[in-house]
ModelCIF file with pLDDT and N, C-alpha, C, O atoms, coordinates in Angstrom:
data_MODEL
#
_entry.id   MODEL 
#
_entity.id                         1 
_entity.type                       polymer 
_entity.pdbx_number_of_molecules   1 
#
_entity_poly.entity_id                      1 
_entity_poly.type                           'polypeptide(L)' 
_entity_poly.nstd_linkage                   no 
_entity_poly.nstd_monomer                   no 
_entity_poly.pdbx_seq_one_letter_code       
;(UNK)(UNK)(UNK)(UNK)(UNK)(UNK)(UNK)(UNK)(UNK)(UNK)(UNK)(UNK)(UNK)(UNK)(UNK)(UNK)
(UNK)(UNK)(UNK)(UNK)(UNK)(UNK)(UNK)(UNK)(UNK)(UNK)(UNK)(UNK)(UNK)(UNK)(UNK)(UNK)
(UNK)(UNK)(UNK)(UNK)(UNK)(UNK)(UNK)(UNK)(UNK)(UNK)(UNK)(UNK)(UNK)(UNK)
;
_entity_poly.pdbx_seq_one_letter_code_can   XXXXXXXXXXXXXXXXXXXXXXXXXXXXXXXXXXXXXXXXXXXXXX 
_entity_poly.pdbx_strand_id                 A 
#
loop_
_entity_poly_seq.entity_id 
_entity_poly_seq.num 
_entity_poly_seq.mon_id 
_entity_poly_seq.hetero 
1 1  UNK n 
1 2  UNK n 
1 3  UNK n 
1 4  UNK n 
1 5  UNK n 
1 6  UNK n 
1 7  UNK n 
1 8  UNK n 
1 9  UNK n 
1 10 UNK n 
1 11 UNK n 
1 12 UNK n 
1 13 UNK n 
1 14 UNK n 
1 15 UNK n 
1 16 UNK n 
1 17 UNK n 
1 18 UNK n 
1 19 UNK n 
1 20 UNK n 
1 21 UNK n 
1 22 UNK n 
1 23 UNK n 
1 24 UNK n 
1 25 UNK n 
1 26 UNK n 
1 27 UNK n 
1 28 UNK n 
1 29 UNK n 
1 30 UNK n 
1 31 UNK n 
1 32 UNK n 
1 33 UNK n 
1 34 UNK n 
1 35 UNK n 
1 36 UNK n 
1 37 UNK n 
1 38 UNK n 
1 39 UNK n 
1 40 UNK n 
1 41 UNK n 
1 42 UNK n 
1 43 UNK n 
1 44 UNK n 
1 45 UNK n 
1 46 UNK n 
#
_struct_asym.id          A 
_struct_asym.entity_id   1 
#
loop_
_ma_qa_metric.id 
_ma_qa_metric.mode 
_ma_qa_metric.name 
_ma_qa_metric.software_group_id 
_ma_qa_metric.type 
1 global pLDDT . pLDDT 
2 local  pLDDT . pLDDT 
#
_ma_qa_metric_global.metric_id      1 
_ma_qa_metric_global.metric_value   73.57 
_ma_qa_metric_global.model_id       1 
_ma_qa_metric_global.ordinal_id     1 
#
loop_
_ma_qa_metric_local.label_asym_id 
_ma_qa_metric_local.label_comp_id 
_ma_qa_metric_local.label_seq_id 
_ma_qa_metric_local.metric_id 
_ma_qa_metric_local.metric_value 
_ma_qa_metric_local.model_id 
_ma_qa_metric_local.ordinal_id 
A UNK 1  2 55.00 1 1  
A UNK 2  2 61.00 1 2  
A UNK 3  2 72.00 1 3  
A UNK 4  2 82.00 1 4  
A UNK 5  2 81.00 1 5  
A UNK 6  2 81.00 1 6  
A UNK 7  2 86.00 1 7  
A UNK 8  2 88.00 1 8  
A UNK 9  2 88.00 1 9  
A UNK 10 2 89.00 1 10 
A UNK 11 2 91.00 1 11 
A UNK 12 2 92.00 1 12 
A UNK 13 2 93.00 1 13 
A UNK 14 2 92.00 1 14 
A UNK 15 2 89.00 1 15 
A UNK 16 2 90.00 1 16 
A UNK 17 2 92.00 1 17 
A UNK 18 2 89.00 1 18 
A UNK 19 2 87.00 1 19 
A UNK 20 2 89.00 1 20 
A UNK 21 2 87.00 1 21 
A UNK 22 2 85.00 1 22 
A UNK 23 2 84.00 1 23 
A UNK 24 2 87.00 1 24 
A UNK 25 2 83.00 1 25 
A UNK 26 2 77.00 1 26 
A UNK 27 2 75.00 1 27 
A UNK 28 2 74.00 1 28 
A UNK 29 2 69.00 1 29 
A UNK 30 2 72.00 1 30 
A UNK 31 2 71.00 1 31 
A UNK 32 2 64.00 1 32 
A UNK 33 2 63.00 1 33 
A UNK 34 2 58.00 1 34 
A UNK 35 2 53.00 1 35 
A UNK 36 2 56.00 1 36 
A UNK 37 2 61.00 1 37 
A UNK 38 2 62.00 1 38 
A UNK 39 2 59.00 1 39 
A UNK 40 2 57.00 1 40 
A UNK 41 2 51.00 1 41 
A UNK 42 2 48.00 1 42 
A UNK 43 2 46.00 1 43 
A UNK 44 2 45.00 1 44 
A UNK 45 2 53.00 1 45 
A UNK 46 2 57.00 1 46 
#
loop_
_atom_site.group_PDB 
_atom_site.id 
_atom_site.type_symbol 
_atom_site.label_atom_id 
_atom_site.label_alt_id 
_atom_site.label_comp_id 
_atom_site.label_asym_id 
_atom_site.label_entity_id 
_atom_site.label_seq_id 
_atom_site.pdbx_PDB_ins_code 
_atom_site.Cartn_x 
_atom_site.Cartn_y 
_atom_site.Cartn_z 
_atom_site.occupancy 
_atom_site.B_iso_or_equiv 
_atom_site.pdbx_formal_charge 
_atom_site.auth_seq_id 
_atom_site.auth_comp_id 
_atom_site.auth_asym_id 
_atom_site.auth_atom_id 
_atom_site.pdbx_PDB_model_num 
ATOM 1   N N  . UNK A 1 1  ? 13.983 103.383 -0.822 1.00 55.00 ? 1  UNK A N  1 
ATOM 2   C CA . UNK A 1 1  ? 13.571 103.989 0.439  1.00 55.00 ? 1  UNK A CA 1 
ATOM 3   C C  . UNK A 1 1  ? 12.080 103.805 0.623  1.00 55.00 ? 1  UNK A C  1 
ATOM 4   O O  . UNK A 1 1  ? 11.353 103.754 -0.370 1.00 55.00 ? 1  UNK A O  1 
ATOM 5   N N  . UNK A 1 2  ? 11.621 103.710 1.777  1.00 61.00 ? 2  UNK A N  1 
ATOM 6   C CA . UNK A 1 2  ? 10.451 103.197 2.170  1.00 61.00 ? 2  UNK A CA 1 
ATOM 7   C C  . UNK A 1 2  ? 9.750  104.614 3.299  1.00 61.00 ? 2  UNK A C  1 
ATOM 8   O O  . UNK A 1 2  ? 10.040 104.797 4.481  1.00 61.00 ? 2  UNK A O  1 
ATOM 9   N N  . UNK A 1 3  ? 8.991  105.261 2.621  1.00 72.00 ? 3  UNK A N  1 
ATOM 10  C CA . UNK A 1 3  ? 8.887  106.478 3.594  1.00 72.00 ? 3  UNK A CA 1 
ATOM 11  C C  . UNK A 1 3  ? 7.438  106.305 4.388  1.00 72.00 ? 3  UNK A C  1 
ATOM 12  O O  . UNK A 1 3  ? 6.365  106.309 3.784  1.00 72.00 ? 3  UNK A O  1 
ATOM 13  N N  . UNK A 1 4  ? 7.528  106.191 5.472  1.00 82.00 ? 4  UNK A N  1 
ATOM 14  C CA . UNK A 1 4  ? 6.277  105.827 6.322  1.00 82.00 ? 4  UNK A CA 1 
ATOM 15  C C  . UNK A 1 4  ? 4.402  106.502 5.843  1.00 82.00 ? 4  UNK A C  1 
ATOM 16  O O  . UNK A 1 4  ? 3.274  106.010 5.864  1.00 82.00 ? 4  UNK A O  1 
ATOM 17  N N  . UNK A 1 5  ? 4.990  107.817 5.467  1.00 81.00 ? 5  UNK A N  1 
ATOM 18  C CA . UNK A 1 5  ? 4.135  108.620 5.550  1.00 81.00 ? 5  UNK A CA 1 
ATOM 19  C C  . UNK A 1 5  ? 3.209  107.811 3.492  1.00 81.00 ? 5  UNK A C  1 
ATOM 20  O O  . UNK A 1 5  ? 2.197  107.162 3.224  1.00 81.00 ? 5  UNK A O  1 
ATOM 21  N N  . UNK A 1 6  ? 4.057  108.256 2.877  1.00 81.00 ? 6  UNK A N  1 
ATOM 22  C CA . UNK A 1 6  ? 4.318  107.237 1.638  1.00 81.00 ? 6  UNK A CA 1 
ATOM 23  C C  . UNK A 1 6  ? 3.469  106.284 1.611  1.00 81.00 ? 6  UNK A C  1 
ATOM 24  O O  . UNK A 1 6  ? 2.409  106.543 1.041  1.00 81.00 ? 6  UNK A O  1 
ATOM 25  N N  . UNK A 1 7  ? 3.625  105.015 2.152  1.00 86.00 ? 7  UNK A N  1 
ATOM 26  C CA . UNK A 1 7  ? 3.259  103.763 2.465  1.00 86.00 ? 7  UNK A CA 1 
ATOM 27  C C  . UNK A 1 7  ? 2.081  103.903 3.546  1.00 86.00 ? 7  UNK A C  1 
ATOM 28  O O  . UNK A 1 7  ? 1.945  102.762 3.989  1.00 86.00 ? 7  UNK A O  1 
ATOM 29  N N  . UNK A 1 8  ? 1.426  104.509 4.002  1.00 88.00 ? 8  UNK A N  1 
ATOM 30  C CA . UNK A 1 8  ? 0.382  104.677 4.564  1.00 88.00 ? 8  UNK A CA 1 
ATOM 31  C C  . UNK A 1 8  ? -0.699 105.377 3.923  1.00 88.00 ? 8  UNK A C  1 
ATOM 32  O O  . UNK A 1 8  ? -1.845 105.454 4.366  1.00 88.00 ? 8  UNK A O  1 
ATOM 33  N N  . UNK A 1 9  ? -0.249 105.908 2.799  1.00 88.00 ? 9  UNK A N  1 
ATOM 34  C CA . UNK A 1 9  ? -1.340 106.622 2.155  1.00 88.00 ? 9  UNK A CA 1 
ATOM 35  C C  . UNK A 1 9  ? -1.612 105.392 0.919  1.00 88.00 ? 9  UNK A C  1 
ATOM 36  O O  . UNK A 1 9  ? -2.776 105.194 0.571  1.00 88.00 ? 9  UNK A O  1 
ATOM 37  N N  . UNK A 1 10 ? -0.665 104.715 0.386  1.00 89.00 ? 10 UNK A N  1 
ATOM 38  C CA . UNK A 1 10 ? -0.388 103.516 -0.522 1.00 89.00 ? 10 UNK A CA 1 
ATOM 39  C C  . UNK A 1 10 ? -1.339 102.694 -0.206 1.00 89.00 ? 10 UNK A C  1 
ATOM 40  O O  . UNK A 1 10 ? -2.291 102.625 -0.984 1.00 89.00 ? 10 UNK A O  1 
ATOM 41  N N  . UNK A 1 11 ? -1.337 101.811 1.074  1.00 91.00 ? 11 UNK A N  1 
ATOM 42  C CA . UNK A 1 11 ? -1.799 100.761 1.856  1.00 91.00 ? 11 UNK A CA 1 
ATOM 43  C C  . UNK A 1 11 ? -3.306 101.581 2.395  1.00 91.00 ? 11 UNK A C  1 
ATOM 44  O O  . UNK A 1 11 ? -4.168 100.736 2.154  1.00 91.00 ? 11 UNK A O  1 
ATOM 45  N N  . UNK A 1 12 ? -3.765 102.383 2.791  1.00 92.00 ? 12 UNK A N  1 
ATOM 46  C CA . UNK A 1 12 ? -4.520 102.853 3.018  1.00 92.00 ? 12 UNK A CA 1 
ATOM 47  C C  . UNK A 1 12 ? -4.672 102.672 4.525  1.00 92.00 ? 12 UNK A C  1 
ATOM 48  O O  . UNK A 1 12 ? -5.840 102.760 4.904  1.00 92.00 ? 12 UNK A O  1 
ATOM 49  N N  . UNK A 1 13 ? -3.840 102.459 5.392  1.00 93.00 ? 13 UNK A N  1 
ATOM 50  C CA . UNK A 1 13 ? -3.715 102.469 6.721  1.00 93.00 ? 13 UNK A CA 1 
ATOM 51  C C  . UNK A 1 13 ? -2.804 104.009 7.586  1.00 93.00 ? 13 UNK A C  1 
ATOM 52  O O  . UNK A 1 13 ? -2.110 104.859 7.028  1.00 93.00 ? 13 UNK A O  1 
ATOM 53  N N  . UNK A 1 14 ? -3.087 103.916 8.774  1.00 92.00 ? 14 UNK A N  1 
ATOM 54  C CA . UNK A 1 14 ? -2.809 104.776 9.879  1.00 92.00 ? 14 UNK A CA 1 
ATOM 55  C C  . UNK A 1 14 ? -0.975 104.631 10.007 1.00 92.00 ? 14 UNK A C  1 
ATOM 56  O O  . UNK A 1 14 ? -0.532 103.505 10.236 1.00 92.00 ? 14 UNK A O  1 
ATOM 57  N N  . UNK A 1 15 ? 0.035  105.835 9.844  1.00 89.00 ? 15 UNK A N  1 
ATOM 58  C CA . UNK A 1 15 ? 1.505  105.870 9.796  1.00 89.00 ? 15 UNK A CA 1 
ATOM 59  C C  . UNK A 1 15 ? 1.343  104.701 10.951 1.00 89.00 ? 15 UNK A C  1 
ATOM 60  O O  . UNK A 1 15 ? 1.770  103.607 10.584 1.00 89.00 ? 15 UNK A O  1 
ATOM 61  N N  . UNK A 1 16 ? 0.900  104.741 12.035 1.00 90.00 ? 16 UNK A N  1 
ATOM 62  C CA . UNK A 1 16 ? 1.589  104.023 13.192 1.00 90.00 ? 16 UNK A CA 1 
ATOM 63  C C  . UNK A 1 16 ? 1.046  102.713 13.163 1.00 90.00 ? 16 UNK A C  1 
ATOM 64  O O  . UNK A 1 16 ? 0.741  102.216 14.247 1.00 90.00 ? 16 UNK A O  1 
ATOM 65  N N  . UNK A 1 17 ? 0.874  102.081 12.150 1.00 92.00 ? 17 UNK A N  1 
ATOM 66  C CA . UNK A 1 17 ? 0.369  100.421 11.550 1.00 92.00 ? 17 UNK A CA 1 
ATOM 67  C C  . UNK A 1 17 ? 1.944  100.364 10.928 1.00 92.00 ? 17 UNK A C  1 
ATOM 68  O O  . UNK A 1 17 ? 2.907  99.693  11.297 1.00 92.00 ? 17 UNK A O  1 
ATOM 69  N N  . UNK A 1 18 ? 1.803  101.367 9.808  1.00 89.00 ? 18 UNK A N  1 
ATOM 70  C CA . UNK A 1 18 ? 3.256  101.353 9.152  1.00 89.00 ? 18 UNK A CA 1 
ATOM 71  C C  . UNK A 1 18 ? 4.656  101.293 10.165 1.00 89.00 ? 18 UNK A C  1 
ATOM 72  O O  . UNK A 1 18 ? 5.659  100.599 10.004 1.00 89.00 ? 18 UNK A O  1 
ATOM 73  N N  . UNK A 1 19 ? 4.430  102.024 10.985 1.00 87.00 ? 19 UNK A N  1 
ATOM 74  C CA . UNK A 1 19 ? 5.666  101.793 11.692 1.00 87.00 ? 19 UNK A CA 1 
ATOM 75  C C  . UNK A 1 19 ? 5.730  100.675 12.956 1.00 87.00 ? 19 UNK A C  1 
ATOM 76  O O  . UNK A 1 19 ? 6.647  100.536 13.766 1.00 87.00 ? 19 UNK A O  1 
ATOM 77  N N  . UNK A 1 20 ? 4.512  99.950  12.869 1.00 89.00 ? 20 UNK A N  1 
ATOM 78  C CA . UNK A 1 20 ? 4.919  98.851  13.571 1.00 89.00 ? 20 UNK A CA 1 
ATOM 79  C C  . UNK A 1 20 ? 5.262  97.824  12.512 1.00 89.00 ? 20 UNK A C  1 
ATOM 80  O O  . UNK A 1 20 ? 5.960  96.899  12.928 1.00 89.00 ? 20 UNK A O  1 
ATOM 81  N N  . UNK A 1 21 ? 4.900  97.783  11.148 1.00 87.00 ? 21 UNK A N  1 
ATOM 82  C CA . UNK A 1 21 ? 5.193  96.977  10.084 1.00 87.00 ? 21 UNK A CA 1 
ATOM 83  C C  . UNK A 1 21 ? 6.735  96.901  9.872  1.00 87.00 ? 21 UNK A C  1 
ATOM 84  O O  . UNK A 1 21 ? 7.465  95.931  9.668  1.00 87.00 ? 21 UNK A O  1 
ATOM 85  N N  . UNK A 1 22 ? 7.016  98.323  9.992  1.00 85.00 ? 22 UNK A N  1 
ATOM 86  C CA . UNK A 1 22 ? 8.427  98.377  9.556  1.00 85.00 ? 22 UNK A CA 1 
ATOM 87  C C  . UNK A 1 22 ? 9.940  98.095  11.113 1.00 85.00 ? 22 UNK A C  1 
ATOM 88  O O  . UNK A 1 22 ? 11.168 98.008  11.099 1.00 85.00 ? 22 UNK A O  1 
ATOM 89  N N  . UNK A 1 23 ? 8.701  98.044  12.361 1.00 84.00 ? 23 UNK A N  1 
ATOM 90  C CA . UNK A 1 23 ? 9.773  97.566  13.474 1.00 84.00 ? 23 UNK A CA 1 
ATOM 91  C C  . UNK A 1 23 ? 9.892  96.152  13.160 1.00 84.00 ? 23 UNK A C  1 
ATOM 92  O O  . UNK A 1 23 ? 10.993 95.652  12.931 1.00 84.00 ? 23 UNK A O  1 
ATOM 93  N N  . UNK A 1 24 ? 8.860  95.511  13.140 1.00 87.00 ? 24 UNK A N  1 
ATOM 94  C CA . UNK A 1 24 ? 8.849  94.049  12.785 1.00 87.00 ? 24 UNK A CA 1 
ATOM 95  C C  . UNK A 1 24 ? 9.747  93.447  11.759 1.00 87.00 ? 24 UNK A C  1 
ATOM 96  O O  . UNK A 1 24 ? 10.192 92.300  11.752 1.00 87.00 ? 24 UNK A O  1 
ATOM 97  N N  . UNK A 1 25 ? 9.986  94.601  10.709 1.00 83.00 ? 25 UNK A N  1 
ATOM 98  C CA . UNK A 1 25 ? 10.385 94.101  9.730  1.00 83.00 ? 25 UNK A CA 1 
ATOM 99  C C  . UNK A 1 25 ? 12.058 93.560  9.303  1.00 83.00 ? 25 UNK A C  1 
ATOM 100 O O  . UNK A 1 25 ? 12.675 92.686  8.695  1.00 83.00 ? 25 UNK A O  1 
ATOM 101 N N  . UNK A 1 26 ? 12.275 95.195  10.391 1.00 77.00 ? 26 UNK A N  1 
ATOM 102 C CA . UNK A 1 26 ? 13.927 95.033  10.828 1.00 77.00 ? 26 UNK A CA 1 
ATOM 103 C C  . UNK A 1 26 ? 13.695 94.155  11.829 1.00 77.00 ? 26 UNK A C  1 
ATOM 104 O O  . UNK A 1 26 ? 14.510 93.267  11.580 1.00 77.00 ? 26 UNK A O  1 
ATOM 105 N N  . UNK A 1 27 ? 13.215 93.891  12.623 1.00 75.00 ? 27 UNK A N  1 
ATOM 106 C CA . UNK A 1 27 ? 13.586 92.883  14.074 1.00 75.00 ? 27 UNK A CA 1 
ATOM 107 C C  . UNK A 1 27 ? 13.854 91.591  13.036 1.00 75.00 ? 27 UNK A C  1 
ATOM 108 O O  . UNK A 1 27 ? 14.929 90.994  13.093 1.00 75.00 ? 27 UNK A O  1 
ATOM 109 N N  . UNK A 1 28 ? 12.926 91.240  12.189 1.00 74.00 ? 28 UNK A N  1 
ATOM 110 C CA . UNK A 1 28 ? 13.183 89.692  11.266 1.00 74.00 ? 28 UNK A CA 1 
ATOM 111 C C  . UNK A 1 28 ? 14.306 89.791  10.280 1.00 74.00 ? 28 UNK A C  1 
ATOM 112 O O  . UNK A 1 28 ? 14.646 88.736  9.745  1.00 74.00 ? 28 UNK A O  1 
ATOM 113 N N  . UNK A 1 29 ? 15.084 91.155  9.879  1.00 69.00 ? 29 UNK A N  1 
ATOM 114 C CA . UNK A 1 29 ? 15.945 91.260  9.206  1.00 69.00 ? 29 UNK A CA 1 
ATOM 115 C C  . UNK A 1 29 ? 16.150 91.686  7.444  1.00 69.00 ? 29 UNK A C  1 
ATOM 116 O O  . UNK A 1 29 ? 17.040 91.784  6.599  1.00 69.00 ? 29 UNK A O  1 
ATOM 117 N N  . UNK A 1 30 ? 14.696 91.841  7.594  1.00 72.00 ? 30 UNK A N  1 
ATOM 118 C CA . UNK A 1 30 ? 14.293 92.467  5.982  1.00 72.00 ? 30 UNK A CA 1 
ATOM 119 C C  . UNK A 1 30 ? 14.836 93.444  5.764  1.00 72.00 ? 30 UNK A C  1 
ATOM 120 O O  . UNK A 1 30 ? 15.743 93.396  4.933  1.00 72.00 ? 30 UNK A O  1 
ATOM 121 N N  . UNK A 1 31 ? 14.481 94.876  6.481  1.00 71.00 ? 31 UNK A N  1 
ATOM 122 C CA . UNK A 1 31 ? 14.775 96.286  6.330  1.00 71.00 ? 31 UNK A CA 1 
ATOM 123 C C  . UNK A 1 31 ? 16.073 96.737  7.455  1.00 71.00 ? 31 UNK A C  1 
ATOM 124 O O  . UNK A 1 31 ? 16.679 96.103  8.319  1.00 71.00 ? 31 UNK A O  1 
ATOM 125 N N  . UNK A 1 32 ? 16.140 98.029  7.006  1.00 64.00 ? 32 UNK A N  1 
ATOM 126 C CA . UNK A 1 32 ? 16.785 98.562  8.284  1.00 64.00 ? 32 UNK A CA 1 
ATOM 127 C C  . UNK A 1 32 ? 16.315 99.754  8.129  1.00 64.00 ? 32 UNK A C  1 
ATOM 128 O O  . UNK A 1 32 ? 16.191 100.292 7.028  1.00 64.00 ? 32 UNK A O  1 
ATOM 129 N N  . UNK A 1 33 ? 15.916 100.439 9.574  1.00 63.00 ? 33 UNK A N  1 
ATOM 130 C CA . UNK A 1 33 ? 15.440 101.572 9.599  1.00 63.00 ? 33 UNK A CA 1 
ATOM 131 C C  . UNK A 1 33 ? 15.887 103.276 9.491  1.00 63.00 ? 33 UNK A C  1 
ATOM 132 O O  . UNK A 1 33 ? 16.805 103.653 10.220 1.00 63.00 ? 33 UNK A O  1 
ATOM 133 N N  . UNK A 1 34 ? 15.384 104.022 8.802  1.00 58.00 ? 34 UNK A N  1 
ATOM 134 C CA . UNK A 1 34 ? 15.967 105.246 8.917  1.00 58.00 ? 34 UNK A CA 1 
ATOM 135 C C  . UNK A 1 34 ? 15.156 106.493 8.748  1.00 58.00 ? 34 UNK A C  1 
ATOM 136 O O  . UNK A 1 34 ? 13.959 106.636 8.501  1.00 58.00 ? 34 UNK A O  1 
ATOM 137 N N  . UNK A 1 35 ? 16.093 107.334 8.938  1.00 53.00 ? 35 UNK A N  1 
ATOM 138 C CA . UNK A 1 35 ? 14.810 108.856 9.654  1.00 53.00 ? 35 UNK A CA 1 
ATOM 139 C C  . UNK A 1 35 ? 13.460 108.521 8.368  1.00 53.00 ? 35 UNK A C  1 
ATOM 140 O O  . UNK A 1 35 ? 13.515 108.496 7.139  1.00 53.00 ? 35 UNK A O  1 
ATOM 141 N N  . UNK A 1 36 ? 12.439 108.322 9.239  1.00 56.00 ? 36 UNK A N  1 
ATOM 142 C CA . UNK A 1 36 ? 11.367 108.727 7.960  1.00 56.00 ? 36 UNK A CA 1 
ATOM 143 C C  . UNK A 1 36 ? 11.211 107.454 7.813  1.00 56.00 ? 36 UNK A C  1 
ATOM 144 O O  . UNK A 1 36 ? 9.984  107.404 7.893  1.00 56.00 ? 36 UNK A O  1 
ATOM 145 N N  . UNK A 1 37 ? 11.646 106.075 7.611  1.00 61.00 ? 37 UNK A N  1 
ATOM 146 C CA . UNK A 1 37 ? 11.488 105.263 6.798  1.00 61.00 ? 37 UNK A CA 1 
ATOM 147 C C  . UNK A 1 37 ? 12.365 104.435 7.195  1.00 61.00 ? 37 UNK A C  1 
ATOM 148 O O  . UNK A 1 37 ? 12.933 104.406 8.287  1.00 61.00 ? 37 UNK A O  1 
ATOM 149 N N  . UNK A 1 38 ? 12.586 103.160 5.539  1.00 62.00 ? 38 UNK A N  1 
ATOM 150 C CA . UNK A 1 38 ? 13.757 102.046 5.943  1.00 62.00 ? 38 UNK A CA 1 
ATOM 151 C C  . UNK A 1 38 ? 14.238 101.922 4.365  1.00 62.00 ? 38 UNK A C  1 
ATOM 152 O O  . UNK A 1 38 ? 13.587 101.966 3.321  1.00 62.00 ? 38 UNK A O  1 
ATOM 153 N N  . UNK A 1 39 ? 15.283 101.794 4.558  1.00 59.00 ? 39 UNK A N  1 
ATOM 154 C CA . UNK A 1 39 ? 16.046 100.806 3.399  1.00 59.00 ? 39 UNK A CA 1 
ATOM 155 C C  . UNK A 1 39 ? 16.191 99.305  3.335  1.00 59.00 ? 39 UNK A C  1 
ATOM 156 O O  . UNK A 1 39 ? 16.194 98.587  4.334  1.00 59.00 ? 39 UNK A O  1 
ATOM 157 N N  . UNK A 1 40 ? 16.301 98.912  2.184  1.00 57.00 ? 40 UNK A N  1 
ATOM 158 C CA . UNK A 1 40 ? 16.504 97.313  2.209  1.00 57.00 ? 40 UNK A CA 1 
ATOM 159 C C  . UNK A 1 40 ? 17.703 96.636  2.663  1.00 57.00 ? 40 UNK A C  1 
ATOM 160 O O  . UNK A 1 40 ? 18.753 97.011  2.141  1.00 57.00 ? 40 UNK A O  1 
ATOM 161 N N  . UNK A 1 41 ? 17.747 95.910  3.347  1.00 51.00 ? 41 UNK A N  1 
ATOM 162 C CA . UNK A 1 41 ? 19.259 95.519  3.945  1.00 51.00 ? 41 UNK A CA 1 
ATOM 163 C C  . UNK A 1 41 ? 19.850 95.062  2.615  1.00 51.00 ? 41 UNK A C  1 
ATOM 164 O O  . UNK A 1 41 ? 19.238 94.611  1.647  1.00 51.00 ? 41 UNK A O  1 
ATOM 165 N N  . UNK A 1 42 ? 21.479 95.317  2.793  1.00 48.00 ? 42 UNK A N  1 
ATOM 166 C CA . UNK A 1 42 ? 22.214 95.237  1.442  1.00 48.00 ? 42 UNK A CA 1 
ATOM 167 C C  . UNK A 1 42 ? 21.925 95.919  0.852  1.00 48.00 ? 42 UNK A C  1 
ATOM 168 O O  . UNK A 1 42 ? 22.517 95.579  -0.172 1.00 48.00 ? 42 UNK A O  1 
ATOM 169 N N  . UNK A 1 43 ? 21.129 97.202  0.487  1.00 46.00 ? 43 UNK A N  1 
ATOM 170 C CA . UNK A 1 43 ? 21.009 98.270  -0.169 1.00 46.00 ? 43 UNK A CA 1 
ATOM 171 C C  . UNK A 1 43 ? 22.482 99.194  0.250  1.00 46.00 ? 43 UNK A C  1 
ATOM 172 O O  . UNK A 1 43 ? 23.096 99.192  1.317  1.00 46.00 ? 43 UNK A O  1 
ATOM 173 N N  . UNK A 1 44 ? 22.738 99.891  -0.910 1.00 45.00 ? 44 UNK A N  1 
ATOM 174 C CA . UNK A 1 44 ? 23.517 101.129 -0.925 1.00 45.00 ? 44 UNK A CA 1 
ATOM 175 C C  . UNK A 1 44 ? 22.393 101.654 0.546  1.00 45.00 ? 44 UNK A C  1 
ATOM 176 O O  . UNK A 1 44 ? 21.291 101.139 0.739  1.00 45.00 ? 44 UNK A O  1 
ATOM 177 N N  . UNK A 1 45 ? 22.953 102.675 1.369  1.00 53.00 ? 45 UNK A N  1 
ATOM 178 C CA . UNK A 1 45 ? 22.209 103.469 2.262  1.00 53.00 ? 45 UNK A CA 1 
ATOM 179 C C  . UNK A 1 45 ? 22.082 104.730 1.841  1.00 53.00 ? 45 UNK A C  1 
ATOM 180 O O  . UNK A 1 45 ? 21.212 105.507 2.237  1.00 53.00 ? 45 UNK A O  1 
ATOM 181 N N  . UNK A 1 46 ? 22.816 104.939 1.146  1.00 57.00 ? 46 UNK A N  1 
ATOM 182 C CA . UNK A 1 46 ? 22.681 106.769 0.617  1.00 57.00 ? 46 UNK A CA 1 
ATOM 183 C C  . UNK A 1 46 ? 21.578 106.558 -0.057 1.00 57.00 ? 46 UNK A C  1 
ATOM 184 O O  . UNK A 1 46 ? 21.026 107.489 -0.644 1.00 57.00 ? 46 UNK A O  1 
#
């Protein structure tokens, strides 16, 4: 799981960098998105 808030303190950038990282990311098919965050496609989702 990939939690926005998480990954913005990690990266040292602003949540809403992160969550354009992570729209992009599903639009190309890497992730898929979920409350809070994303999972890896082909991941279990639970």
């Amino acid at each position: 799981l990939a939690n926005v808030e998480a990954l913005a303190a990690r990266f040292d950038v602003s949540p809403s960098t992160i969550r354009r990282d992570l729209a992009i990311l599903t639009a190309e098919g890497h992730i898929a998105r979920t409350y809070g965050g994303a999972i890896p496609i082909g991941a279990h989702s639970e």
